[in-house]
PDB file of N, CA and C in Angstrom:
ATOM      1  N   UNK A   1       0.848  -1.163   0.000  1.00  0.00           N
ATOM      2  CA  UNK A   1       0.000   0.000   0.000  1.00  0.00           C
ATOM      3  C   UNK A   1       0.905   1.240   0.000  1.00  0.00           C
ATOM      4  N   UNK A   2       0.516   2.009  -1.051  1.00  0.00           N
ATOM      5  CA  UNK A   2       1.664   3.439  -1.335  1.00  0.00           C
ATOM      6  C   UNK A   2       0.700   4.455  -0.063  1.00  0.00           C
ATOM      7  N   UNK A   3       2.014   5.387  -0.219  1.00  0.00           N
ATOM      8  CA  UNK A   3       1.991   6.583   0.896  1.00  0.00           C
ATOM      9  C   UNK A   3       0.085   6.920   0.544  1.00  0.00           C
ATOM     10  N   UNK A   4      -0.269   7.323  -0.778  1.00  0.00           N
ATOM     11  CA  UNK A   4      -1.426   7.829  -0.915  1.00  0.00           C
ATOM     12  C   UNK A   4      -2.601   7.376  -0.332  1.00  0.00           C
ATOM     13  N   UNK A   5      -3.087   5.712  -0.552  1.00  0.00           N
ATOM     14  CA  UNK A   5      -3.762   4.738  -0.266  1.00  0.00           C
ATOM     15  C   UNK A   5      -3.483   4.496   1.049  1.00  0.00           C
ATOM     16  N   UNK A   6      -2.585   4.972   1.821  1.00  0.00           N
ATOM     17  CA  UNK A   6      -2.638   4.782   3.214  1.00  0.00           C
ATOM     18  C   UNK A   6      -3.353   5.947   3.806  1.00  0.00           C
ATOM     19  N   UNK A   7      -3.306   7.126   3.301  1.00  0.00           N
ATOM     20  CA  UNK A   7      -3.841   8.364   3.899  1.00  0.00           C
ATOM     21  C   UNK A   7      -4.981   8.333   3.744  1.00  0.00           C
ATOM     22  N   UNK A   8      -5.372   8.032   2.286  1.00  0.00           N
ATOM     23  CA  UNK A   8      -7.059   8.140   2.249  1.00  0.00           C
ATOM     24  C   UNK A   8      -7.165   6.800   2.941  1.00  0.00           C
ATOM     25  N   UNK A   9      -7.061   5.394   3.342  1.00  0.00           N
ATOM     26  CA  UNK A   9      -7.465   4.493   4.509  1.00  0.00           C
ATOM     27  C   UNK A   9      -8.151   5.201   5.205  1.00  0.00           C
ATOM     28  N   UNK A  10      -7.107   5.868   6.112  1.00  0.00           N
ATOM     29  CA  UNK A  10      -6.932   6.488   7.404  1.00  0.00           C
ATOM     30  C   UNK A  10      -8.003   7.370   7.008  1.00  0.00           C
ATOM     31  N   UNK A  11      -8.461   8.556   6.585  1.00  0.00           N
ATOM     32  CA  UNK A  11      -9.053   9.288   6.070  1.00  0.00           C
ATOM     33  C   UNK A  11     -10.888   8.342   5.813  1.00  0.00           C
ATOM     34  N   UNK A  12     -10.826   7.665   5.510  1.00  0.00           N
ATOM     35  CA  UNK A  12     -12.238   6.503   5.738  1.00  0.00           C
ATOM     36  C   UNK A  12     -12.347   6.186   6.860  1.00  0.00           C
ATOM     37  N   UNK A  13     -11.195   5.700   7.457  1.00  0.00           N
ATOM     38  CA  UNK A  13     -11.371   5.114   8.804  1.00  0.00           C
ATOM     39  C   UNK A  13     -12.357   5.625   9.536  1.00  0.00           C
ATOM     40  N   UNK A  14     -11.493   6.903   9.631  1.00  0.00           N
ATOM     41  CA  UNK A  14     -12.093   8.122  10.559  1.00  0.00           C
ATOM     42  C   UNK A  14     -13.588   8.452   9.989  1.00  0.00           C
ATOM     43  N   UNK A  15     -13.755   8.574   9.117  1.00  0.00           N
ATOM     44  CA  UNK A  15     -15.131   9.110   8.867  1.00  0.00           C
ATOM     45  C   UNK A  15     -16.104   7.819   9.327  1.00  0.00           C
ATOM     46  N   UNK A  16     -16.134   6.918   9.109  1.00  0.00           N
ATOM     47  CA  UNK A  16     -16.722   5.309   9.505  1.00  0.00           C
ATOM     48  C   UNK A  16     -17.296   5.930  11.160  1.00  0.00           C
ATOM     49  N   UNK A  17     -15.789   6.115  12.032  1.00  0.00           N
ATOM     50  CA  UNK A  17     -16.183   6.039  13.473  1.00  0.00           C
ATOM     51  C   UNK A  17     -14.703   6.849  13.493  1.00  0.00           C
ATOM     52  N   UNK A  18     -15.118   8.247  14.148  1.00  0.00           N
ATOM     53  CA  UNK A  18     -13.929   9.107  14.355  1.00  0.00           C
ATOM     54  C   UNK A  18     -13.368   8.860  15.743  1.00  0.00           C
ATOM     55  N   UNK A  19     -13.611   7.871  16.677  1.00  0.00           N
ATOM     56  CA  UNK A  19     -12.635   7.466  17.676  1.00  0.00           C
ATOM     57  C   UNK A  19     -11.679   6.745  17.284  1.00  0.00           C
ATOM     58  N   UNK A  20     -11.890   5.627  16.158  1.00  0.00           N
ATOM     59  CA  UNK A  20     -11.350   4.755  15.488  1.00  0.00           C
ATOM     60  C   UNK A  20     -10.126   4.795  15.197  1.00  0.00           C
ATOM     61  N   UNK A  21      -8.917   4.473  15.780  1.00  0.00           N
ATOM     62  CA  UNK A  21      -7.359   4.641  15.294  1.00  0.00           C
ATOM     63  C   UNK A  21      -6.727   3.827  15.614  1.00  0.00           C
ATOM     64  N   UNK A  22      -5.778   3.443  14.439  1.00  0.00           N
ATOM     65  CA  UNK A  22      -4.862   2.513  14.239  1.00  0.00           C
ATOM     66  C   UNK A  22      -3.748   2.705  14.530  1.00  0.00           C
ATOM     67  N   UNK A  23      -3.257   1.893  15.991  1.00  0.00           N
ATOM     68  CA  UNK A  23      -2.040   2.254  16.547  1.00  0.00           C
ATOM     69  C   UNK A  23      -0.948   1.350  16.604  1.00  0.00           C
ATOM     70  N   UNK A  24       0.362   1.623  16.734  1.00  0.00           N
ATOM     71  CA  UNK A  24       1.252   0.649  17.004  1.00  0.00           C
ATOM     72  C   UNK A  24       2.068   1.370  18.321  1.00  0.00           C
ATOM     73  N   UNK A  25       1.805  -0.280  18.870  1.00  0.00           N
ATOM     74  CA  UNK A  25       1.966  -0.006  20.637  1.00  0.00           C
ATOM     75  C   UNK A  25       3.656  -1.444  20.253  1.00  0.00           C
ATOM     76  N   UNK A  26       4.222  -1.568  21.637  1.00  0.00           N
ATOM     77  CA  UNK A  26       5.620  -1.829  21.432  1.00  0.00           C
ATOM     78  C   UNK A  26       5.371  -2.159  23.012  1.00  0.00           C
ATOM     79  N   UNK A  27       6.069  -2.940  23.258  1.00  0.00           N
ATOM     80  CA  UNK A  27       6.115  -4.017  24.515  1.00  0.00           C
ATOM     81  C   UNK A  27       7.694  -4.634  24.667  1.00  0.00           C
ATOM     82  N   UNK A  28       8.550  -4.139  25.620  1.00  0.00           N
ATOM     83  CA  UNK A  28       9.446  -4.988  26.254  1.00  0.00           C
ATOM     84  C   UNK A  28       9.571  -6.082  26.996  1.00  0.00           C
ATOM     85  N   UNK A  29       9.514  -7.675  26.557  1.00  0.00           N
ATOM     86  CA  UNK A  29       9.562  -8.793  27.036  1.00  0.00           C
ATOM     87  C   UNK A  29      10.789  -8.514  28.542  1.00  0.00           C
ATOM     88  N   UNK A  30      10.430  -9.951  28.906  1.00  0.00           N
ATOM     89  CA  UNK A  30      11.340 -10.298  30.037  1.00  0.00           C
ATOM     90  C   UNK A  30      12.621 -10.516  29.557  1.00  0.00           C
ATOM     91  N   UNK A  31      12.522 -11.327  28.436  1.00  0.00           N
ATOM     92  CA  UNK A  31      13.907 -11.511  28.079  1.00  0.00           C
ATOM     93  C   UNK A  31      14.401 -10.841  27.188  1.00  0.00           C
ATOM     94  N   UNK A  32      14.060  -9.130  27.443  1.00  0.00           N
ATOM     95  CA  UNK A  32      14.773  -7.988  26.683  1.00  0.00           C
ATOM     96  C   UNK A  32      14.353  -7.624  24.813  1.00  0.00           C
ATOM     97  N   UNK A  33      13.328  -8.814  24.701  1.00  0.00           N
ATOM     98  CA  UNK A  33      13.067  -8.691  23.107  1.00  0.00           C
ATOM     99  C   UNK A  33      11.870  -7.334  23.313  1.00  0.00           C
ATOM    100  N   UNK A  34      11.722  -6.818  22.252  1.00  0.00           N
ATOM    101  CA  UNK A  34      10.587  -5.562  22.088  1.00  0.00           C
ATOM    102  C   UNK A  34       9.437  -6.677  20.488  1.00  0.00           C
ATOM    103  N   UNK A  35       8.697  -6.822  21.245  1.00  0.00           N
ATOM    104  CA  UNK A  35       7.056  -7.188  20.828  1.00  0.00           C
ATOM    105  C   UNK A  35       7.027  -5.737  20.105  1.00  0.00           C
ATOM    106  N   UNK A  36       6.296  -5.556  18.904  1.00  0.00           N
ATOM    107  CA  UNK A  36       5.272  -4.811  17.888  1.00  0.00           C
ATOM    108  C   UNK A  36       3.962  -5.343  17.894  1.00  0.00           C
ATOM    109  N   UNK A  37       2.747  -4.148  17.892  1.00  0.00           N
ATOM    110  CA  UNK A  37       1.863  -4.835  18.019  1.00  0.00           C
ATOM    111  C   UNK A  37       0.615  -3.491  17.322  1.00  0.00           C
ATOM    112  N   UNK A  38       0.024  -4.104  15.982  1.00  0.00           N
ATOM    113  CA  UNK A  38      -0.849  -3.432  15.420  1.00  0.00           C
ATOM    114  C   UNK A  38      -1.928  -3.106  15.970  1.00  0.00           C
ATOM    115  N   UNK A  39      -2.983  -2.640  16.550  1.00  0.00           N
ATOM    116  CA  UNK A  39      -3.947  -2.152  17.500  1.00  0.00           C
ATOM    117  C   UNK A  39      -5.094  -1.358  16.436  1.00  0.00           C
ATOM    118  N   UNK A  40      -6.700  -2.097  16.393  1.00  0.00           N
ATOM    119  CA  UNK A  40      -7.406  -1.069  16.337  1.00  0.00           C
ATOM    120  C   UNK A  40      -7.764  -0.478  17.683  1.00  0.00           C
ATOM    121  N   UNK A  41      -8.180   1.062  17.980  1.00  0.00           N
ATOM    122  CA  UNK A  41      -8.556   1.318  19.001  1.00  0.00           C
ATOM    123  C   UNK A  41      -9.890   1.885  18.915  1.00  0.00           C
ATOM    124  N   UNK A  42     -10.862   1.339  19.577  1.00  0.00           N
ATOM    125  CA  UNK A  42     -12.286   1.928  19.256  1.00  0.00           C
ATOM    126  C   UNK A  42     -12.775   3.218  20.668  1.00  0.00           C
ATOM    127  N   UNK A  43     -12.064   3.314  21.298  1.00  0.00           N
ATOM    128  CA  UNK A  43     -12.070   4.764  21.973  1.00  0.00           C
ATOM    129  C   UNK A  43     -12.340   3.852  23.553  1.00  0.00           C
ATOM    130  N   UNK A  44     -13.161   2.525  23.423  1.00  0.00           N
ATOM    131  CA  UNK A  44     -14.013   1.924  24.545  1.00  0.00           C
ATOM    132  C   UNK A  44     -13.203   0.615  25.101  1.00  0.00           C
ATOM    133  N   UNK A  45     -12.900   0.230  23.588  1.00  0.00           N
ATOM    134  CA  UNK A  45     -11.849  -1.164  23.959  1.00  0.00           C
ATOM    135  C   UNK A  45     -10.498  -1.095  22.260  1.00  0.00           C
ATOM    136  N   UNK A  46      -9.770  -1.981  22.481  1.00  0.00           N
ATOM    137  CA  UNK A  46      -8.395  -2.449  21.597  1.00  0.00           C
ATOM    138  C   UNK A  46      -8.621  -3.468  21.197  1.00  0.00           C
ATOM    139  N   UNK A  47      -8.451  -3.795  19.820  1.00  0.00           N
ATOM    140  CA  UNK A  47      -8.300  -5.228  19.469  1.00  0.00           C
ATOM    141  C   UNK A  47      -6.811  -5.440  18.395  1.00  0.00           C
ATOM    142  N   UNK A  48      -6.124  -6.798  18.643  1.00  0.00           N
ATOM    143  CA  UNK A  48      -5.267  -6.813  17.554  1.00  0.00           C
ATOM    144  C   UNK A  48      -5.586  -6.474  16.358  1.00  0.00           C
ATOM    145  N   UNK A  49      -5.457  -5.573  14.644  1.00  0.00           N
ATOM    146  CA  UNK A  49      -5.797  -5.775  13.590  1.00  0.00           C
ATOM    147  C   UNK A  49      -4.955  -5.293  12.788  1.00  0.00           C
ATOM    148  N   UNK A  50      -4.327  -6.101  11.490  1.00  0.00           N
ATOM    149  CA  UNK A  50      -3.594  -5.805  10.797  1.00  0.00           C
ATOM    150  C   UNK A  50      -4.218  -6.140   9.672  1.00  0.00           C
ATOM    151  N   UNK A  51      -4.478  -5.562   7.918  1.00  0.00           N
ATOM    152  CA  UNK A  51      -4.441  -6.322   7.430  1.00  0.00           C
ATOM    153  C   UNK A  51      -3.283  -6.730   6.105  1.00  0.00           C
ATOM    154  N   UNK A  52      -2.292  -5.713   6.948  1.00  0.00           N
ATOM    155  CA  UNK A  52      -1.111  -5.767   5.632  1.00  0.00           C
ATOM    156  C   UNK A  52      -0.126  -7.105   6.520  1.00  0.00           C
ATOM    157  N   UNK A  53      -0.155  -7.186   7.349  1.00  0.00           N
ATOM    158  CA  UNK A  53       1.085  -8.794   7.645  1.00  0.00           C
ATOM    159  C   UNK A  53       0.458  -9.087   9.303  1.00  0.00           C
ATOM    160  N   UNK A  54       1.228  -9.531   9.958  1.00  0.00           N
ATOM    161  CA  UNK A  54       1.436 -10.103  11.226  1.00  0.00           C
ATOM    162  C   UNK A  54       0.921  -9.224  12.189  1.00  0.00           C
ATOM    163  N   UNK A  55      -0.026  -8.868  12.764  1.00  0.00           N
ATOM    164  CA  UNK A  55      -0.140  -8.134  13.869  1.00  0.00           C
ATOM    165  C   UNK A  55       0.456  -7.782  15.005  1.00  0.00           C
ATOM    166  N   UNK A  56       1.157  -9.303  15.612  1.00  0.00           N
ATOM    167  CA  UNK A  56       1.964  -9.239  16.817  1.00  0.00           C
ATOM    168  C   UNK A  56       3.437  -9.604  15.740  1.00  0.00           C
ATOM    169  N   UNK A  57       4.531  -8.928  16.576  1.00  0.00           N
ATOM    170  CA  UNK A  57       5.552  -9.394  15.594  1.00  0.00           C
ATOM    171  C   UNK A  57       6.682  -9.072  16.669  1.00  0.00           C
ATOM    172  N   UNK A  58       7.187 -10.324  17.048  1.00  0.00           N
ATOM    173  CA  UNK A  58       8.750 -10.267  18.016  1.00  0.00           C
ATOM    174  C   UNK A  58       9.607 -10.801  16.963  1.00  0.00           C
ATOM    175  N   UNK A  59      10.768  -9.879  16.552  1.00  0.00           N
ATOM    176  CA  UNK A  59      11.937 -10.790  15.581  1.00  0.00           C
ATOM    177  C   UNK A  59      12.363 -11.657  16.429  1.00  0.00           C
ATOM    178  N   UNK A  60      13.263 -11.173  17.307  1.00  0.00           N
ATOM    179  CA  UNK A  60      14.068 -11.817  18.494  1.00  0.00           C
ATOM    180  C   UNK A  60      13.662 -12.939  19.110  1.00  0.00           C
ATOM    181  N   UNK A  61      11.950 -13.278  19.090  1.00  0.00           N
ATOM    182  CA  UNK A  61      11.854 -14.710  19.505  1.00  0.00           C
ATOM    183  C   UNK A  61      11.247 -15.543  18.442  1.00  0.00           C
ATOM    184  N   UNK A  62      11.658 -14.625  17.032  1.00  0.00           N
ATOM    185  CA  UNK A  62      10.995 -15.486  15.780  1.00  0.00           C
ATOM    186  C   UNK A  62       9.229 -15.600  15.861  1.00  0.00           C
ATOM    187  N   UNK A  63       8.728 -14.564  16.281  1.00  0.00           N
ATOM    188  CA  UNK A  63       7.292 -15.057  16.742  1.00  0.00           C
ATOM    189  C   UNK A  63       6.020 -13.961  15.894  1.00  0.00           C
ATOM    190  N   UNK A  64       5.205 -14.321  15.016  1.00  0.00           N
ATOM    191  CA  UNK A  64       4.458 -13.659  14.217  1.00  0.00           C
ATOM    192  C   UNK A  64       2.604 -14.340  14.833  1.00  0.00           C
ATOM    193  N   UNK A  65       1.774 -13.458  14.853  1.00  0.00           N
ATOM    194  CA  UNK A  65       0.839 -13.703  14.916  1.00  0.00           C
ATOM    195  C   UNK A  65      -0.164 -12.388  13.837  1.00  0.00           C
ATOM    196  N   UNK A  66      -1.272 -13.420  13.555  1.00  0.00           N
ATOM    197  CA  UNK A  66      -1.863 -12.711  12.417  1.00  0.00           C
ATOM    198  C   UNK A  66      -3.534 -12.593  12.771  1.00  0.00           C
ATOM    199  N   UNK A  67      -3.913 -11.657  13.240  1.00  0.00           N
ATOM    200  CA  UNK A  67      -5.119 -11.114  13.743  1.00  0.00           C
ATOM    201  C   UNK A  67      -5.963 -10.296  12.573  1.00  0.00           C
ATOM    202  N   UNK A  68      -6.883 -10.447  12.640  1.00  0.00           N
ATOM    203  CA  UNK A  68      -8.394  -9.542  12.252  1.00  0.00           C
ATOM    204  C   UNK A  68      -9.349  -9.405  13.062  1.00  0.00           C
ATOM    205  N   UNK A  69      -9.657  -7.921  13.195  1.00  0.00           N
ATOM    206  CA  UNK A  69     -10.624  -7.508  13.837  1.00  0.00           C
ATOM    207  C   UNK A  69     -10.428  -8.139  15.712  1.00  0.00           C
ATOM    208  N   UNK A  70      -9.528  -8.548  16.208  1.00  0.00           N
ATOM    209  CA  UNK A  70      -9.119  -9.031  17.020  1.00  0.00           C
ATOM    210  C   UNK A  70      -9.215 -10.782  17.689  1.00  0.00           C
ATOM    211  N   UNK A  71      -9.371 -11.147  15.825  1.00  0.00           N
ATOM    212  CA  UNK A  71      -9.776 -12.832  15.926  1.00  0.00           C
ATOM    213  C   UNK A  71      -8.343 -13.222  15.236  1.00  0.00           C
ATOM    214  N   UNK A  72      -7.732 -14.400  16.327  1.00  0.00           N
ATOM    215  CA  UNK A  72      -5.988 -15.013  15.892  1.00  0.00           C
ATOM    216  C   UNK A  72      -6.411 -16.023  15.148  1.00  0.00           C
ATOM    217  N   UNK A  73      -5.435 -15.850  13.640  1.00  0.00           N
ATOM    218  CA  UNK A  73      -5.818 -16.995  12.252  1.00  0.00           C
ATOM    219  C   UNK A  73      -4.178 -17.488  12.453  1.00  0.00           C
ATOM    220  N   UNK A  74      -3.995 -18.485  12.064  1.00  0.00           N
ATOM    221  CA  UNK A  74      -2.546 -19.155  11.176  1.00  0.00           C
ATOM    222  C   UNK A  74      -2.544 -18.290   9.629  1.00  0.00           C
ATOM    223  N   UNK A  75      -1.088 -18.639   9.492  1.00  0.00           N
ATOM    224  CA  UNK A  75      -0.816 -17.575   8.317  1.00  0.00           C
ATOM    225  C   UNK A  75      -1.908 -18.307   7.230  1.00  0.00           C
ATOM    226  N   UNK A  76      -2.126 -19.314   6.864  1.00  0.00           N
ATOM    227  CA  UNK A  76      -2.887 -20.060   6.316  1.00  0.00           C
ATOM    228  C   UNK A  76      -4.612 -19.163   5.892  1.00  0.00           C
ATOM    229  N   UNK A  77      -4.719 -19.491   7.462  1.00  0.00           N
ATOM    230  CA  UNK A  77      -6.321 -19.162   7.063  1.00  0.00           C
ATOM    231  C   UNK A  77      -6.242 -17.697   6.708  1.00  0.00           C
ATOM    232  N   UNK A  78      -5.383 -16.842   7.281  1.00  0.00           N
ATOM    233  CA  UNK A  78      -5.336 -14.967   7.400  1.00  0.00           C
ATOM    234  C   UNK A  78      -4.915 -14.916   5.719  1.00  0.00           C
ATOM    235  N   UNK A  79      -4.205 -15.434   5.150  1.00  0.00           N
ATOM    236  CA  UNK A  79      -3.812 -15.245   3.383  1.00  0.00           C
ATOM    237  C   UNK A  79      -5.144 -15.618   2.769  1.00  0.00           C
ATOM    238  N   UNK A  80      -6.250 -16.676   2.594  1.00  0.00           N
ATOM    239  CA  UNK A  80      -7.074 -16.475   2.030  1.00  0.00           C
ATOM    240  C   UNK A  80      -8.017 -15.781   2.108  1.00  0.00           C
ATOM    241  N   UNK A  81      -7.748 -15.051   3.770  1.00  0.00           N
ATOM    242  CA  UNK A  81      -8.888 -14.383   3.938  1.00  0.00           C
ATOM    243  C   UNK A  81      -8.593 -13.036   3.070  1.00  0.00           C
ATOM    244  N   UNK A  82      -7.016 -12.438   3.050  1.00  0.00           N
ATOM    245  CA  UNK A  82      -7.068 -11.461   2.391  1.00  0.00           C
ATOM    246  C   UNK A  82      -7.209 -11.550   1.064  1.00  0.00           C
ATOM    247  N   UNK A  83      -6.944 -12.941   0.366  1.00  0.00           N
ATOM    248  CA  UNK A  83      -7.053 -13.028  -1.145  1.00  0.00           C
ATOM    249  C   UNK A  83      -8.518 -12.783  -1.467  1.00  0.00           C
ATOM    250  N   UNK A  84      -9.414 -13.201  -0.502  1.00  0.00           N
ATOM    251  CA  UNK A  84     -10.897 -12.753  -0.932  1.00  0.00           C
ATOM    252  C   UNK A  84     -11.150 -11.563  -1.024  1.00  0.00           C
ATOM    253  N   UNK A  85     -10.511 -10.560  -0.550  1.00  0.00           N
ATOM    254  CA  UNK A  85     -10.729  -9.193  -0.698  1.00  0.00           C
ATOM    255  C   UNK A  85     -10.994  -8.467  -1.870  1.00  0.00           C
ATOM    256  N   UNK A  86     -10.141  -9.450  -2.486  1.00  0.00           N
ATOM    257  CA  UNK A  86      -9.528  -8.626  -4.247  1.00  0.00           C
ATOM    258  C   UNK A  86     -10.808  -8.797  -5.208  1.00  0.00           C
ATOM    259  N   UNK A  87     -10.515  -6.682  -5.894  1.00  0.00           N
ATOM    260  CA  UNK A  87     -12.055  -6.739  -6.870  1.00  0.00           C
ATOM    261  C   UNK A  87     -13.245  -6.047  -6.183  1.00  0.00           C
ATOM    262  N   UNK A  88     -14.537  -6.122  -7.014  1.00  0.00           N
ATOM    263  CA  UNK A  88     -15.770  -5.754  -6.604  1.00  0.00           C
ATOM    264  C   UNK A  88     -16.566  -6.849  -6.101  1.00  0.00           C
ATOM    265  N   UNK A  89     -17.243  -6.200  -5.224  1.00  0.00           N
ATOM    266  CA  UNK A  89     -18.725  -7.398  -4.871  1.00  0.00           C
ATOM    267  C   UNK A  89     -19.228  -7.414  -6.416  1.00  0.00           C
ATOM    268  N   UNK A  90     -19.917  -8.741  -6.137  1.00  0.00           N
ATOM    269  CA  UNK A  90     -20.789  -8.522  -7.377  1.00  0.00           C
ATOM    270  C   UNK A  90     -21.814  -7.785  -8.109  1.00  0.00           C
ATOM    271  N   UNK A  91     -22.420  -7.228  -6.701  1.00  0.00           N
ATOM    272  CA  UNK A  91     -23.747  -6.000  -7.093  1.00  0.00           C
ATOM    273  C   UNK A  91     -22.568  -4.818  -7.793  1.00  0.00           C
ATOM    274  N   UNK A  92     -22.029  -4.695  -7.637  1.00  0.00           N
ATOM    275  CA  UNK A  92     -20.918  -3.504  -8.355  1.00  0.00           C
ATOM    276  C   UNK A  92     -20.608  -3.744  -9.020  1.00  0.00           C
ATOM    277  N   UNK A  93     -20.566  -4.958 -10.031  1.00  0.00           N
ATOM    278  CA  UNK A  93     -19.707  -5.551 -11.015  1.00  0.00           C
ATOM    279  C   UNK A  93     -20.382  -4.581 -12.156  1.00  0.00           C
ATOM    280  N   UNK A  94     -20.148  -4.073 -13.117  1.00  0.00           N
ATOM    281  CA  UNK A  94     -21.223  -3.706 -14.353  1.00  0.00           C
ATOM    282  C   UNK A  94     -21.575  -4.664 -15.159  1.00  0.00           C
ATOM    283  N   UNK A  95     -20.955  -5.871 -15.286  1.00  0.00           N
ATOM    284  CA  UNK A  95     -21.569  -6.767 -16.038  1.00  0.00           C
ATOM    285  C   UNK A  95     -22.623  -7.413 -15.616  1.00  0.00           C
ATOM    286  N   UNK A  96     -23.329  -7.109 -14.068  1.00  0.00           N
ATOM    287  CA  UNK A  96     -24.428  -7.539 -13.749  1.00  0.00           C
ATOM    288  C   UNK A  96     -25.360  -6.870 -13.807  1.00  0.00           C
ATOM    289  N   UNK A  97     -25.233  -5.242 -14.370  1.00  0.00           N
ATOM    290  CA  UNK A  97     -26.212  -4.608 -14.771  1.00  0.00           C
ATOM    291  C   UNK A  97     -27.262  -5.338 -14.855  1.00  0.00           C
ATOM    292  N   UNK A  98     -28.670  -5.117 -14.477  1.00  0.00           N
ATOM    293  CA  UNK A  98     -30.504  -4.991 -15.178  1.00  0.00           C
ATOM    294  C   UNK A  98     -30.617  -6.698 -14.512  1.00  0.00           C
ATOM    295  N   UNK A  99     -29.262  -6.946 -13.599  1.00  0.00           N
ATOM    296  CA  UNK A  99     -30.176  -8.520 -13.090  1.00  0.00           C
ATOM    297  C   UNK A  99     -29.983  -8.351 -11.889  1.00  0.00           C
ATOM    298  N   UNK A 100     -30.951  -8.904 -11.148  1.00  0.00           N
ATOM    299  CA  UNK A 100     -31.112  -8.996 -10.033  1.00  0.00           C
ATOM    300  C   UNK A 100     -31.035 -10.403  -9.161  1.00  0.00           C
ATOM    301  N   UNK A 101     -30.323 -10.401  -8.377  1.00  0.00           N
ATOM    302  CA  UNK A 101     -29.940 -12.076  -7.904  1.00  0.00           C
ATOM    303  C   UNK A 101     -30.339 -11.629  -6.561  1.00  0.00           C
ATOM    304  N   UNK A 102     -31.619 -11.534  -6.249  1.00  0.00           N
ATOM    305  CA  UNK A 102     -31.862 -11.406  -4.425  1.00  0.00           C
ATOM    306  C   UNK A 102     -32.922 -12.887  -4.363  1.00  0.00           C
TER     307      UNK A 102
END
């Protein structure tokens, strides 16, 4: 995601729910490693959410975890979930113009 497509994100985000912000918080382990950690914040509560890589991410103990919306997937299930992303719904498609599938 280029510099542009990140601003207007952010720029939706906020309009959606203007408490809404995406933070990165940082955690010092016991055994001196520093944890990264992607954060939506809804003003009331935090949940893990990333959807560009790993949410939780320690190099130092080799350790990646991959969250949405604050639900933990294996890299497995979190890659198809983002491959479904790609494209229009179908009501948007124009080739479905004048039909109706309800």
């Amino acid at each position: 995601m280029n510099e542009i497509e990140k601003k207007r994100y952010d720029e939706v985000q906020r309009s959606i729910n203007p408490k809404t912000k995406v933070r990165k918080v940082y955690k010092i382990e016991e055994d001196g490693s520093k944890t990264t950690a992607r954060v939506l914040d809804f003003g009331d509560k935090a949940v893990f959410h990333c959807d560009e890589g790993p949410a939780l991410i320690n190099k130092e103990q080799k350790r990646k975890e991959y969250y949405l919306n604050g639900i933990e997937y294996d890299f497995e299930t979190w890659n198809e979930i983002q491959k479904g992303k790609e494209g229009l719904p179908w009501y948007k498609n124009p080739a479905f113009k004048g039909t109706v599938r309800f």
